[in-house]
N, C-alpha and C. Protein backbone atom coordinates (compact mmCIF):
# COMPACT_ATOMS: atom_id res chain seq x y z
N UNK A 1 18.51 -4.30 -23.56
CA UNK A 1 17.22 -3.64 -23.49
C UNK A 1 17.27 -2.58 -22.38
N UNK A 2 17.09 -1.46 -22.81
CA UNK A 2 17.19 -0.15 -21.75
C UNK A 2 15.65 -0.19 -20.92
N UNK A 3 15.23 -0.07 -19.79
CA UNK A 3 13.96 0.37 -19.66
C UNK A 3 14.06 1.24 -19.16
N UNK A 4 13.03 2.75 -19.52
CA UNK A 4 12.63 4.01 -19.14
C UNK A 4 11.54 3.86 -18.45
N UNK A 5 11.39 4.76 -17.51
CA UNK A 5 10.47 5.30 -16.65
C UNK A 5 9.60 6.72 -16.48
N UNK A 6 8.86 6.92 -16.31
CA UNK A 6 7.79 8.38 -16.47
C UNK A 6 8.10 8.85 -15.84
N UNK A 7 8.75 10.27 -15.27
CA UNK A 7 8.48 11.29 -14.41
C UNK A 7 7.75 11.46 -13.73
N UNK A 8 7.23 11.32 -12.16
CA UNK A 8 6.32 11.52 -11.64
C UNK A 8 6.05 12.72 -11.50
N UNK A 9 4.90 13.56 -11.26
CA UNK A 9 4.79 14.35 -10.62
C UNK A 9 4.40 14.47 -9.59
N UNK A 10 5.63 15.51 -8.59
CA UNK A 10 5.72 15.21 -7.82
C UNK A 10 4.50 16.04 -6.25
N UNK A 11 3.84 16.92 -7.72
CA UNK A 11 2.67 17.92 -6.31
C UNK A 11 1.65 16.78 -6.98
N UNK A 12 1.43 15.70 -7.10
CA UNK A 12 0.31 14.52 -7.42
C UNK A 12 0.77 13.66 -5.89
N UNK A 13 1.86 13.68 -5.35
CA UNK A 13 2.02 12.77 -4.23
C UNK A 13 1.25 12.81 -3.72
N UNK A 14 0.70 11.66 -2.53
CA UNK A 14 -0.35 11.94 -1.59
C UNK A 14 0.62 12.16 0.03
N UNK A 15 0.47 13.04 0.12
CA UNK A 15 1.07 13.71 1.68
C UNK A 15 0.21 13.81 2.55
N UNK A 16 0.76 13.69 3.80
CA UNK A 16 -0.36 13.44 4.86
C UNK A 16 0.13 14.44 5.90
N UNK A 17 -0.36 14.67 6.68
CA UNK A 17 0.28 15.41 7.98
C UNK A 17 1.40 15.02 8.75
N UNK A 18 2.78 15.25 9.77
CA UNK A 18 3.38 14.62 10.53
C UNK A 18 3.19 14.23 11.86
N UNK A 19 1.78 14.64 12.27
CA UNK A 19 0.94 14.06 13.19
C UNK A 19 0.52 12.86 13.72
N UNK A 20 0.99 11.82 12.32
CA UNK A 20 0.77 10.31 12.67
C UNK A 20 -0.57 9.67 13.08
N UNK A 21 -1.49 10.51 12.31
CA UNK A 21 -2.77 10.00 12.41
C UNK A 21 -3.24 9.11 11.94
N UNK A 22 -3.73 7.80 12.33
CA UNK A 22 -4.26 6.63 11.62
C UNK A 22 -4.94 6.57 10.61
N UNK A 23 -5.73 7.75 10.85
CA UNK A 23 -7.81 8.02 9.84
C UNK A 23 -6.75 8.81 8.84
N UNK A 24 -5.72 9.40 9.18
CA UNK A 24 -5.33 9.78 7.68
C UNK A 24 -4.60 8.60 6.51
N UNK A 25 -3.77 8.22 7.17
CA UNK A 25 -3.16 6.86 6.44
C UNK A 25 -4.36 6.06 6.04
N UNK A 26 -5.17 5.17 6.39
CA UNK A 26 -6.11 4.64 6.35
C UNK A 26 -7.38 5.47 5.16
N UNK A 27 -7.37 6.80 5.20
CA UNK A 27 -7.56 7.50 4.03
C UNK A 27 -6.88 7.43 2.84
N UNK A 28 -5.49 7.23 3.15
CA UNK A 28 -4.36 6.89 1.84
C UNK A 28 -5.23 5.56 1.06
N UNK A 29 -5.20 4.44 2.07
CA UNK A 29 -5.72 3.30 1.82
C UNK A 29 -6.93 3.23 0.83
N UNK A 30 -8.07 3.67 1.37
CA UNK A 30 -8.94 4.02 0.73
C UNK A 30 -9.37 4.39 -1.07
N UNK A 31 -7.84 5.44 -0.87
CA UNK A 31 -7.49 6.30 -2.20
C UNK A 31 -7.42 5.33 -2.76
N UNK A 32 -6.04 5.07 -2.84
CA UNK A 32 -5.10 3.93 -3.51
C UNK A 32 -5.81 2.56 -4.14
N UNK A 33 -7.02 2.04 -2.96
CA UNK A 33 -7.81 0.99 -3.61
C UNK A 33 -8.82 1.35 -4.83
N UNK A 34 -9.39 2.91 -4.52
CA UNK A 34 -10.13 3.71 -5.55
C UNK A 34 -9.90 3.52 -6.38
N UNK A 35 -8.58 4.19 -6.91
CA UNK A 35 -7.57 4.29 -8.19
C UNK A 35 -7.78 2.81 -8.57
N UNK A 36 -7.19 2.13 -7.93
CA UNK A 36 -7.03 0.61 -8.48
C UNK A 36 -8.01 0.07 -8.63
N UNK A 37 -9.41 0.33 -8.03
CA UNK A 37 -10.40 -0.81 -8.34
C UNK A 37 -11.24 0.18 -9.93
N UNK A 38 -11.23 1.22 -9.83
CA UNK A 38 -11.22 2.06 -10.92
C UNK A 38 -10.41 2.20 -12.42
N UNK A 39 -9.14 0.93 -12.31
CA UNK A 39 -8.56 0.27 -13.72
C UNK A 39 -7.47 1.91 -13.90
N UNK A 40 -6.98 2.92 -13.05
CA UNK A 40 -6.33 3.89 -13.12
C UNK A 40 -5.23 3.93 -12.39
N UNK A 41 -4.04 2.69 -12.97
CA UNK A 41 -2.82 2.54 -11.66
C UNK A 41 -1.93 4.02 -12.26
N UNK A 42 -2.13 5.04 -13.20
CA UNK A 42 -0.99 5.95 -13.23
C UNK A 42 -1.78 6.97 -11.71
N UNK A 43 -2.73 6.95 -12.02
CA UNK A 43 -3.14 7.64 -10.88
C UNK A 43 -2.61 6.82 -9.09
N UNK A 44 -2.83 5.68 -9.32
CA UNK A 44 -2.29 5.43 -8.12
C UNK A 44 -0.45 5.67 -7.86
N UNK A 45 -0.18 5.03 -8.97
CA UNK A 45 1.33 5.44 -8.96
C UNK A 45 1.94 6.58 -8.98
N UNK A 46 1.10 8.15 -9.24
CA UNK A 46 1.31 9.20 -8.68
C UNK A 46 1.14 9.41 -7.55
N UNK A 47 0.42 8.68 -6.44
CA UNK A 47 0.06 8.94 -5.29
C UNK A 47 1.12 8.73 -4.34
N UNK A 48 1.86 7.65 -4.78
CA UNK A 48 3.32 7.00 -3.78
C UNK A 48 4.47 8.12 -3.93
N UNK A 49 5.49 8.61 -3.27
CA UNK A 49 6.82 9.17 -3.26
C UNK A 49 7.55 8.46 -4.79
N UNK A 50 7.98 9.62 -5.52
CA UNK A 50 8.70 9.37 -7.01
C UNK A 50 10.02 8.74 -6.46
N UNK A 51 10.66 9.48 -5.31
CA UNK A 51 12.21 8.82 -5.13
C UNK A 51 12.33 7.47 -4.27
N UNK A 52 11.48 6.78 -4.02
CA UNK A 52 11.56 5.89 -3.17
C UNK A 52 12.29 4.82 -3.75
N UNK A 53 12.75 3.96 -2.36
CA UNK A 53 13.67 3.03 -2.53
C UNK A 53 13.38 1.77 -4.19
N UNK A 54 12.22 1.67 -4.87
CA UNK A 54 12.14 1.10 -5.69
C UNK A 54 11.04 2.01 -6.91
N UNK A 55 11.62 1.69 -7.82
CA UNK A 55 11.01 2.59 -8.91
C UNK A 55 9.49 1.63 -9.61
N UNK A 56 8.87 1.92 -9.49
CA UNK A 56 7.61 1.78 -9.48
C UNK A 56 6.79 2.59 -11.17
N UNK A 57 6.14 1.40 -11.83
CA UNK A 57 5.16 2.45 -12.98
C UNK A 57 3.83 1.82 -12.70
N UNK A 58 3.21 3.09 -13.50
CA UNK A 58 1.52 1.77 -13.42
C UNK A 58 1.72 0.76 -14.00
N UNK A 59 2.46 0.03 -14.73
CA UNK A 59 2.39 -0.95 -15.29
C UNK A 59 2.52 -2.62 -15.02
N UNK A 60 3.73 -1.59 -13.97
CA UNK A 60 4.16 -3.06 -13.37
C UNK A 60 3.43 -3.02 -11.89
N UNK A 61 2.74 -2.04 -11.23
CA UNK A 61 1.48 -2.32 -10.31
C UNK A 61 0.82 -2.71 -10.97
N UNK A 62 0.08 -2.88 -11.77
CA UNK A 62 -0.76 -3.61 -13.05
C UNK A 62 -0.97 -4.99 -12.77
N UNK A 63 0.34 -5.13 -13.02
CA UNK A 63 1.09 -6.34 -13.71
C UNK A 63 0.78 -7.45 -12.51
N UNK A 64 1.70 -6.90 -11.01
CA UNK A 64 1.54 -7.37 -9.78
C UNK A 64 0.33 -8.02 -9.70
N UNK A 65 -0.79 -7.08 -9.48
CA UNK A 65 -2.31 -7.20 -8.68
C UNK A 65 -2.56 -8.25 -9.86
N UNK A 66 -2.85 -7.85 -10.64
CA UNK A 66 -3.42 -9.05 -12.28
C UNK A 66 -2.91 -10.34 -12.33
N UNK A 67 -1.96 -10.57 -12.02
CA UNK A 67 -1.41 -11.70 -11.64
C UNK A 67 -0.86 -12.25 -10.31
N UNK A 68 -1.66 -11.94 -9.34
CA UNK A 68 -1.91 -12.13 -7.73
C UNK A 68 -0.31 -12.09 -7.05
N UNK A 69 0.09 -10.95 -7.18
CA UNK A 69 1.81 -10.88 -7.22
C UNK A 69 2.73 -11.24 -7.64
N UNK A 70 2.68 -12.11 -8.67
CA UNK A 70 3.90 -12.24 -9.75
C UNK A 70 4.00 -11.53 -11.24
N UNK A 71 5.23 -11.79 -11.40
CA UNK A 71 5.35 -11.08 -12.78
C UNK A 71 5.07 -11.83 -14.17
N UNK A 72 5.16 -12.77 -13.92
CA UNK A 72 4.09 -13.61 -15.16
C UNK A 72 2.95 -14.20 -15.18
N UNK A 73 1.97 -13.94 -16.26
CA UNK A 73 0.42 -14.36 -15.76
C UNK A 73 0.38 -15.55 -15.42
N UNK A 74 -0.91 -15.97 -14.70
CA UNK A 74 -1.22 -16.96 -14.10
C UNK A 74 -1.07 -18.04 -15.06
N UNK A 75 -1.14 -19.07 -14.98
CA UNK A 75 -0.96 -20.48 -15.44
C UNK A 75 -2.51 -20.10 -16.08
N UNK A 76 -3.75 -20.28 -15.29
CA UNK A 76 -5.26 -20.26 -15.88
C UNK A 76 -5.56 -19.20 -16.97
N UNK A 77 -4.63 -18.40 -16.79
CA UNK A 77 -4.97 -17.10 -17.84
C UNK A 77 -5.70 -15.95 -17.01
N UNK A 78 -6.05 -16.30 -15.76
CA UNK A 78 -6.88 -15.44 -14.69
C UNK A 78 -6.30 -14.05 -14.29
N UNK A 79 -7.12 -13.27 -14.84
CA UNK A 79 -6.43 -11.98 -14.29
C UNK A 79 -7.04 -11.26 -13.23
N UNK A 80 -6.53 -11.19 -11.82
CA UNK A 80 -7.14 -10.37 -10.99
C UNK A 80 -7.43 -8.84 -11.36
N UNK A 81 -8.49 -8.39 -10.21
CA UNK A 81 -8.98 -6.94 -10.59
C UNK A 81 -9.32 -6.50 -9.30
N UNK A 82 -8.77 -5.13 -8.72
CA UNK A 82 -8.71 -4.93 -7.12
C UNK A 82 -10.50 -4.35 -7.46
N UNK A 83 -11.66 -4.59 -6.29
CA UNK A 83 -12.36 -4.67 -6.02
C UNK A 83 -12.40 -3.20 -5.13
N UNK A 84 -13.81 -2.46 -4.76
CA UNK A 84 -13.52 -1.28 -3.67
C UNK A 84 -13.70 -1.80 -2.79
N UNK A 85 -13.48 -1.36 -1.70
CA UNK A 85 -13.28 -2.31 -0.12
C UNK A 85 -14.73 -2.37 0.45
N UNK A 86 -15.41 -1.37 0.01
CA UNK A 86 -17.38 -1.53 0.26
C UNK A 86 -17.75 -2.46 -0.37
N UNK A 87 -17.16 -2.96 -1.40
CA UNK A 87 -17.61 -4.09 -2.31
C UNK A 87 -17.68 -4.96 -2.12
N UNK A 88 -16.73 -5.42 -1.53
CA UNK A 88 -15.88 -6.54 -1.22
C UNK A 88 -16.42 -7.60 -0.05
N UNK A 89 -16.61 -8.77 -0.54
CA UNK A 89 -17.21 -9.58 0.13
C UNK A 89 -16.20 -10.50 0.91
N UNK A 90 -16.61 -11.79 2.32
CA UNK A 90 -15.86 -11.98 2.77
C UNK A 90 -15.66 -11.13 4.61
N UNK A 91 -14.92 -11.76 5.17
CA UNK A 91 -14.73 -11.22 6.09
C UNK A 91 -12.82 -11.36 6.27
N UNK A 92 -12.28 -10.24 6.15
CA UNK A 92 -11.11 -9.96 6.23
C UNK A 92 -10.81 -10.62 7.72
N UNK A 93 -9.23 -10.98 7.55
CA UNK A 93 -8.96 -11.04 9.50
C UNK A 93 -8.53 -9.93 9.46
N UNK A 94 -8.69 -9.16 11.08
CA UNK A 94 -7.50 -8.25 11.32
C UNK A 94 -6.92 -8.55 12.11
N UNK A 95 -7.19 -9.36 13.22
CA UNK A 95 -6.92 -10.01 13.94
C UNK A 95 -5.40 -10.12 13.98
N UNK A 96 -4.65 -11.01 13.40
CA UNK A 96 -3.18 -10.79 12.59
C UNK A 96 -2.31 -9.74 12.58
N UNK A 97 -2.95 -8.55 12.21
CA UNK A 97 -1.99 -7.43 12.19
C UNK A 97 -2.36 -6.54 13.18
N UNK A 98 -2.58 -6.87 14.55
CA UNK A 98 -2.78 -6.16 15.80
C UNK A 98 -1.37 -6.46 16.19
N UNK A 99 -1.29 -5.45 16.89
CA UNK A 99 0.51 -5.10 17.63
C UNK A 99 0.34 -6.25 18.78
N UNK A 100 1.22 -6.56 19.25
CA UNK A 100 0.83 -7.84 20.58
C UNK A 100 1.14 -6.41 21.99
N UNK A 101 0.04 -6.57 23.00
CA UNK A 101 0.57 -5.94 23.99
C UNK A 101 1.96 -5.57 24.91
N UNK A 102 2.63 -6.61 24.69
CA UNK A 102 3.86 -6.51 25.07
C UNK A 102 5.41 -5.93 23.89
N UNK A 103 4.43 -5.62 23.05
CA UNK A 103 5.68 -5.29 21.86
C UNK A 103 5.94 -3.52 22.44
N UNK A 104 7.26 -3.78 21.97
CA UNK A 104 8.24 -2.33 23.03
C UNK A 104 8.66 -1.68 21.40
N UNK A 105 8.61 -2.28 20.38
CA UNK A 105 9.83 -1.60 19.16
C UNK A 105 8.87 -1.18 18.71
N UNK A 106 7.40 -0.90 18.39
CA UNK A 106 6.37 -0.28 17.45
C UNK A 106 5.15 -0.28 18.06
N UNK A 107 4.60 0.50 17.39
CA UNK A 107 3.08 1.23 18.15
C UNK A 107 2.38 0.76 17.02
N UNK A 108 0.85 0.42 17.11
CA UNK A 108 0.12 0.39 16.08
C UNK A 108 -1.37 0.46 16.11
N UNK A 109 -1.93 0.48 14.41
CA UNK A 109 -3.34 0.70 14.63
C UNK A 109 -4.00 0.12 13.35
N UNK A 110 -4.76 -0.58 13.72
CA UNK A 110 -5.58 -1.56 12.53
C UNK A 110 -6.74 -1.16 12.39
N UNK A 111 -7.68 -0.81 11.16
CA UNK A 111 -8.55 -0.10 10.68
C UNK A 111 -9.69 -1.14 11.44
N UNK A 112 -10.98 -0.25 11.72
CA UNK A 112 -11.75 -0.94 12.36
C UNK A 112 -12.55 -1.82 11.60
N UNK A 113 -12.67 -1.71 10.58
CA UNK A 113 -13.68 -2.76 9.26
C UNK A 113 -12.53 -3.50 8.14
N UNK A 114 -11.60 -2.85 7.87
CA UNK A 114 -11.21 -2.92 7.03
C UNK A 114 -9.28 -3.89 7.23
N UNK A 115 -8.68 -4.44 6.23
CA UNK A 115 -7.84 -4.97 6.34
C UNK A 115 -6.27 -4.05 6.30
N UNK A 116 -6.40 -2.92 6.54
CA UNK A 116 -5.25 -2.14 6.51
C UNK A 116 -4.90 -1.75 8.36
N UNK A 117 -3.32 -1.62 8.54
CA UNK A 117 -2.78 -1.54 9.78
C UNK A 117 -1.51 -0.28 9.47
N UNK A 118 -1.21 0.37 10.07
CA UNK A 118 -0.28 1.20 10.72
C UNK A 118 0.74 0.88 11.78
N UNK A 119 2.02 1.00 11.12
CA UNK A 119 2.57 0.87 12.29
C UNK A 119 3.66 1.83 12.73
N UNK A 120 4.25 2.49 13.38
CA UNK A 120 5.42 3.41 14.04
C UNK A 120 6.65 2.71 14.75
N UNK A 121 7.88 3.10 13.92
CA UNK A 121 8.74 2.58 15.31
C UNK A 121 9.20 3.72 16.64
N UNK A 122 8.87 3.13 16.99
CA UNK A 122 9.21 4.07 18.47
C UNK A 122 10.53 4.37 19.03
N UNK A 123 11.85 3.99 18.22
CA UNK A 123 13.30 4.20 18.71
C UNK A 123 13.73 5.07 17.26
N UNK A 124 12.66 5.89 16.75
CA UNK A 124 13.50 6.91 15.45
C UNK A 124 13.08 5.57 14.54
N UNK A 125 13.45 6.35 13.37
CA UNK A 125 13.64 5.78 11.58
C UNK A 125 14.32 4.24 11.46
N UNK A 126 14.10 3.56 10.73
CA UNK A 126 14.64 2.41 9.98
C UNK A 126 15.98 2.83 9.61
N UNK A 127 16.78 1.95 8.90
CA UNK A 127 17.85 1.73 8.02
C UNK A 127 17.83 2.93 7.15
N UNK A 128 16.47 2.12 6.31
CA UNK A 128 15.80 3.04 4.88
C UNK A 128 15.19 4.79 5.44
N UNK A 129 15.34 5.01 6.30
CA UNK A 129 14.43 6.06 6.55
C UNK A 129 13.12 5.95 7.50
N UNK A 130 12.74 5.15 7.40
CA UNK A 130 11.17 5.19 7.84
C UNK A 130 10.61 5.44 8.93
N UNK A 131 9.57 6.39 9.01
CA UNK A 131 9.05 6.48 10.15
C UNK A 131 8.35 5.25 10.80
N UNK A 132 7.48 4.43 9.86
CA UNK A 132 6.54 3.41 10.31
C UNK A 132 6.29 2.86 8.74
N UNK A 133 5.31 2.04 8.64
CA UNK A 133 4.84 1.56 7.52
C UNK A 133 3.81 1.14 8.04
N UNK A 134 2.62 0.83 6.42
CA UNK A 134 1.78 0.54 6.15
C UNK A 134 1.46 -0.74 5.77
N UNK A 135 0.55 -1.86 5.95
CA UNK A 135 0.19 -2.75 5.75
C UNK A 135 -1.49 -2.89 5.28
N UNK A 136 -1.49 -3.07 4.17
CA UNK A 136 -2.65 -3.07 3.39
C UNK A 136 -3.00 -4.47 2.81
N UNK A 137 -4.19 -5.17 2.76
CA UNK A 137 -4.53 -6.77 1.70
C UNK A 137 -5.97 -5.58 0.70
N UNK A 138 -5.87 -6.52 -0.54
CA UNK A 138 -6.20 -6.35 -1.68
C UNK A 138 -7.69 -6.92 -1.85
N UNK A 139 -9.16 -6.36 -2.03
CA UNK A 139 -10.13 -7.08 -2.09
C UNK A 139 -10.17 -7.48 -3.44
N UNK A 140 -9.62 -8.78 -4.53
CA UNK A 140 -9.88 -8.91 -5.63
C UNK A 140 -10.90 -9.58 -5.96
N UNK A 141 -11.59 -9.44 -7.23
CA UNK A 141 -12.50 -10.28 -7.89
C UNK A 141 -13.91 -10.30 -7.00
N UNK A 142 -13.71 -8.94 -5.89
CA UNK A 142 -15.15 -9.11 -5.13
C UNK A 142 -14.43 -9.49 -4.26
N UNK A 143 -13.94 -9.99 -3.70
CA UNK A 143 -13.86 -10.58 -1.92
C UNK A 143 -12.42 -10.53 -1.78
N UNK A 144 -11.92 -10.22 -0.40
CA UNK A 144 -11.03 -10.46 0.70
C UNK A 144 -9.81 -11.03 0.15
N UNK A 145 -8.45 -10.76 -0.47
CA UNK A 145 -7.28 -11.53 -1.02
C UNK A 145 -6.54 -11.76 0.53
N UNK A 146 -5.47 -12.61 0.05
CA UNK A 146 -3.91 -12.45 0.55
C UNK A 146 -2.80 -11.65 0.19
N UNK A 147 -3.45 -11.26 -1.06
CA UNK A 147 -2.43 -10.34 -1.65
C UNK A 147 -2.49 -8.82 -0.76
N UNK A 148 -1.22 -8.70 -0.55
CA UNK A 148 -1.22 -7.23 0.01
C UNK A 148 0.21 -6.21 -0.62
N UNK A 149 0.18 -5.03 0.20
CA UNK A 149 1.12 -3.99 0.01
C UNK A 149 1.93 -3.60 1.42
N UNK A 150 3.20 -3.53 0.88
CA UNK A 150 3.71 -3.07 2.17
C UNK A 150 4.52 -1.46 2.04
N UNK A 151 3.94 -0.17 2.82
CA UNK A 151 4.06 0.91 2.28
C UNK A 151 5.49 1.14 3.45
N UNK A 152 6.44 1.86 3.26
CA UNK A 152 6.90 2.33 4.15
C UNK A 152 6.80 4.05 3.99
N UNK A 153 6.54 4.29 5.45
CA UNK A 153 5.91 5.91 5.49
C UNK A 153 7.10 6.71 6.05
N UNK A 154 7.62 7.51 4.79
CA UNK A 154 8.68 8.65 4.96
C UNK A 154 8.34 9.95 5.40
N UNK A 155 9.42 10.64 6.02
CA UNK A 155 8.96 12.16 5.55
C UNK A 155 9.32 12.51 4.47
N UNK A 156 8.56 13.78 4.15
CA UNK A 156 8.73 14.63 2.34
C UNK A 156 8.82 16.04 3.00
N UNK A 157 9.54 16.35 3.87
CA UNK A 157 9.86 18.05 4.63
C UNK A 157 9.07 17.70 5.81
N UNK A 158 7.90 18.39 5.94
CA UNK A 158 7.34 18.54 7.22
C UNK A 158 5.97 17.60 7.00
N UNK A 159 5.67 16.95 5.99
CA UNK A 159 4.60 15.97 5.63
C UNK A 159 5.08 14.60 5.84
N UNK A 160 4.27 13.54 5.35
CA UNK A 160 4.67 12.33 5.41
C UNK A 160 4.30 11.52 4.00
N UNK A 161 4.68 10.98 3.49
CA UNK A 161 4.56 10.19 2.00
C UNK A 161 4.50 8.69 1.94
N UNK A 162 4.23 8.00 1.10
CA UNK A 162 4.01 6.14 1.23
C UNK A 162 4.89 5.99 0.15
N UNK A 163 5.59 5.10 0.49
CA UNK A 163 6.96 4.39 -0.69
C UNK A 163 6.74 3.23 -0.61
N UNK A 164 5.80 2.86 -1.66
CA UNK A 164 5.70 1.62 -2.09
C UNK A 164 6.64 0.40 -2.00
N UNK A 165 6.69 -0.50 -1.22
CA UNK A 165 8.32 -1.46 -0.69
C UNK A 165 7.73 -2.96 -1.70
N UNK A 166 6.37 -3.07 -1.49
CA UNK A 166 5.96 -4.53 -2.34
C UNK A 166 4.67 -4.56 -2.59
N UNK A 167 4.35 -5.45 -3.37
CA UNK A 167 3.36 -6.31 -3.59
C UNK A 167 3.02 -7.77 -3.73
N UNK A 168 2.69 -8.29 -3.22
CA UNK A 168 3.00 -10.04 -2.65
C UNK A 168 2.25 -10.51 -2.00
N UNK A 169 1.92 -12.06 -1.87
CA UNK A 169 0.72 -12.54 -1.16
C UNK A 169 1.71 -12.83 -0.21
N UNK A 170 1.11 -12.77 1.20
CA UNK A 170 1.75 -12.04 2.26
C UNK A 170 1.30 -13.36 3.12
């Protein structure tokens, strides 16, 4: 069985400045839950980097969130549905994804309402490239999941881009 993949396009990416601004990433966030709580993952899946380390369709982001991160449906038949984050009931922690004061390898910043965090490494790029990554949880069915995303944030020239790394209850 061969499987094919769609062409992204690639002026649909969502690029951000190389400024490393939080309120912009955290705007990514925003997007991305839009698209998704809106039943439109090609739109979200245009939003991520086309070349990134894992090839990605709407389908199988679909697939993920609908079945609370796995690839076969739930046992109940229950299909999750990402929620908008105004919607969303519950009280998220953020608590969790605050940098600890004494951490020397990364800088960070956790949205003030919301369950998404930023982080930078401060000694240059990853392995993979990365400047920092993103840490996002999923409001499904109306309220607050475990399920989240883990973005790692590249450059794309003089911008910055999100490369989708997972989806998984975290």
């Amino acid at each position: 069985m061969r499987f094919t993949f769609a062409k992204k396009n690639p002026l649909k990416m969502r690029l951000i400045s190389s400024n490393k601004e939080a309120s912009d990433v955290f705007d990514f966030c925003q997007d991305w839950l839009e698209a998704l709580s809106g039943g439109d993952y090609g739109a979200a899946d245009e939003m991520i980097v086309p070349d990134g380390h894992y090839r990605w369709s709407p389908g199988m982001i679909e697939k993920l969130i609908a079945n609370y991160g796995h690839t076969e449906p739930l046992r109940s038949g229950r299909r999750c549905q990402v929620t908008s984050a105004d919607a969303a009931s519950g009280t998220p922690s953020l608590a969790c994804l605050r940098v600890a004061d004494d951490e020397d390898t990364v800088s960070g910043q956790v949205h003030e309402k919301y369950p998404f965090a930023v982080y930078w490494f401060l000694d240059g790029p990853s392995r993979k490239g990365a400047l920092g990554w993103l840490h996002l949880d999923y409001p499904l069915d109306g309220a607050w999941s475990d399920l989240s995303s883990i973005f790692d944030i590249v450059a794309r020239g003089d911008q910055l881009g999100f490369d989708l790394e997972r989806i998984e209850v975290l």
